[in-house]
Protein backbone atom coordinates (compact mmCIF):
# COMPACT_ATOMS: atom_id res chain seq x y z
CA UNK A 1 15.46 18.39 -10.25
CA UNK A 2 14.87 17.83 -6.49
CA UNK A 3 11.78 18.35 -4.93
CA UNK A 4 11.53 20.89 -1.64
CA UNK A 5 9.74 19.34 1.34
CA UNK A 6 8.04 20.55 4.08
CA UNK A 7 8.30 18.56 7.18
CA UNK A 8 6.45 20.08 9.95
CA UNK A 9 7.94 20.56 13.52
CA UNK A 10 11.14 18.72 12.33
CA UNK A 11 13.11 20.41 10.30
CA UNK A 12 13.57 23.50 8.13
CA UNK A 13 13.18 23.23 4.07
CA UNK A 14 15.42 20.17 2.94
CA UNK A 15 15.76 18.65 -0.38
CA UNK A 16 14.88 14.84 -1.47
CA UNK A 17 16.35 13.52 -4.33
CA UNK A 18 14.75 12.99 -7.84
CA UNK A 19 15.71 8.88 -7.12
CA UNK A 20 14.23 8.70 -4.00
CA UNK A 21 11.13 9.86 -5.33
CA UNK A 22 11.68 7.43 -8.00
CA UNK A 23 12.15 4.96 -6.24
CA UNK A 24 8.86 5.78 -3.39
CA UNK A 25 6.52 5.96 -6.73
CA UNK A 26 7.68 2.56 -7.27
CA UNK A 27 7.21 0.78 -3.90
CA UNK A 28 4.27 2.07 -4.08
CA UNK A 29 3.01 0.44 -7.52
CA UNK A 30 4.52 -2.82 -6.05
CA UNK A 31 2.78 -2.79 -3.34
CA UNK A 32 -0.43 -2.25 -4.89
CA UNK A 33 0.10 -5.35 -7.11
CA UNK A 34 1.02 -6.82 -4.03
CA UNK A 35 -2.13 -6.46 -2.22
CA UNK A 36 -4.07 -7.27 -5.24
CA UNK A 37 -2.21 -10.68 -5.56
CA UNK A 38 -2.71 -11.61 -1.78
CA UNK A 39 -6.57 -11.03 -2.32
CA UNK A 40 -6.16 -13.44 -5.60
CA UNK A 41 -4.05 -15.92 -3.68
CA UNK A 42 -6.98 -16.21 -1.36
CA UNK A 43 -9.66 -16.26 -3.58
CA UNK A 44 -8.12 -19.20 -5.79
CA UNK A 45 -7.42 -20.57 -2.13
CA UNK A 46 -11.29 -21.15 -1.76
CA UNK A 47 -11.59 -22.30 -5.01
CA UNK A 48 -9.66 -25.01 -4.86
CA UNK A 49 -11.50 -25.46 -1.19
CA UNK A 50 -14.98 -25.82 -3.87
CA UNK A 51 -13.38 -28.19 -6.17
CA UNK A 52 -12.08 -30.71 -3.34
CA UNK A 53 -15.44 -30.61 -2.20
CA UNK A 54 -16.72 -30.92 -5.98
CA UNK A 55 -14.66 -33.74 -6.36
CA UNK A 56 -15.73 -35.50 -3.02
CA UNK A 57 -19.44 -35.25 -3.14
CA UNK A 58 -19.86 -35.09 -7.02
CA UNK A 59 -21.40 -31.74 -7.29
CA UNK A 60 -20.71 -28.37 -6.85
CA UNK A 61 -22.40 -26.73 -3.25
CA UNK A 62 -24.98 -24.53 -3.41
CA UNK A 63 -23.38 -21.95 -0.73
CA UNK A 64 -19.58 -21.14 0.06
CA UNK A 65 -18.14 -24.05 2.32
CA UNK A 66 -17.58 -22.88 5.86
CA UNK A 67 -14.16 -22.78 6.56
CA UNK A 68 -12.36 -21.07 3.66
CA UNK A 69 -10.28 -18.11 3.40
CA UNK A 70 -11.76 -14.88 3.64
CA UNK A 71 -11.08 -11.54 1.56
CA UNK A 72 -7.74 -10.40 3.49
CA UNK A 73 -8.60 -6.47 3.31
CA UNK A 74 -12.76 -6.83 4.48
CA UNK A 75 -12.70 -9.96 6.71
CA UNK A 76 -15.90 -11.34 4.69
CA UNK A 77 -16.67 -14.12 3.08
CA UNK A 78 -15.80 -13.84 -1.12
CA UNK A 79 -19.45 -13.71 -2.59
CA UNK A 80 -19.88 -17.54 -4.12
CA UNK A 81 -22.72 -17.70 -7.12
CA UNK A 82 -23.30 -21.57 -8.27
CA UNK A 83 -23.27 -21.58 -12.15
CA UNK A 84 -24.67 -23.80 -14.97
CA UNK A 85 -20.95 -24.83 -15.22
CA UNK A 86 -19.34 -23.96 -12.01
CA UNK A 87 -18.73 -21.39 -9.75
CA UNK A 88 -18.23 -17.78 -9.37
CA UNK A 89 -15.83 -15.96 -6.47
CA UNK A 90 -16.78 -12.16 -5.95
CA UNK A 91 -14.54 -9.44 -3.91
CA UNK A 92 -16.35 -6.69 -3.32
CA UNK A 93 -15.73 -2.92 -2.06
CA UNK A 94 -15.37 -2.43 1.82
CA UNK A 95 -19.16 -0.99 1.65
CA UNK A 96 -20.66 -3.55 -0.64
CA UNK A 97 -21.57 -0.93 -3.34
CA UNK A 98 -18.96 -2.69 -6.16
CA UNK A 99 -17.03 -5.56 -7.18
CA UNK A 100 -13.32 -5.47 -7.04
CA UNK A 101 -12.79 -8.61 -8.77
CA UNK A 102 -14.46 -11.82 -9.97
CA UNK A 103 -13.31 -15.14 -11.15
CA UNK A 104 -15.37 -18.03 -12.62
CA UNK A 105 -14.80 -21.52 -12.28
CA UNK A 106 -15.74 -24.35 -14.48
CA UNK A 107 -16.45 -28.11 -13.41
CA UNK A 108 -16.31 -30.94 -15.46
């Protein structure tokens, strides 16, 4: 069954296709993982930014180095926690009011 759309000031009623729906519903689930793997990307980017310096200076820092990537949708800084036996990486909400995601880190 093909769906009726409505395009305002371009054309009367025409019909799109049950695959191209499909196939829109789709691209749109990719992309979603997508984005989600580009933030992950960057987060395990500044991770391994942590362990270099972990492995330098024989300790974990106490704040998030300067210098390492950046959430790609907010611009900020990933919220860095020092644990008893690592590290934590936050990505929070544009506002701040949630997490999105959070990864821990262990150091030997």
């Amino acid at each position: 069954m093909a769906e009726r759309l409505r395009i305002p000031g371009i054309s009367p009623i025409f019909k799109v296709p049950d695959d191209l729906i499909r196939y829109q519903q789709a691209k749109s689930r990719i992309l979603f993982l997508g984005s989600c793997s580009i933030a992950g990307r960057k987060m395990h980017e500044a991770a391994i930014e942590v362990y270099l310096h972990a492995a330098r200076s024989g300790s974990v820092p106490t704040e998030l180095l300067a210098g390492v990537p950046k959430d790609p949708f907010t611009g900020k800084d990933f919220a860095y926690q020092k644990t008893e036996e690592g590290f934590t990486l936050t990505r929070w909400t544009d506002d701040d009011t949630d997490w999105r995601s959070q990864l821990e880190f262990k150091v030997r």
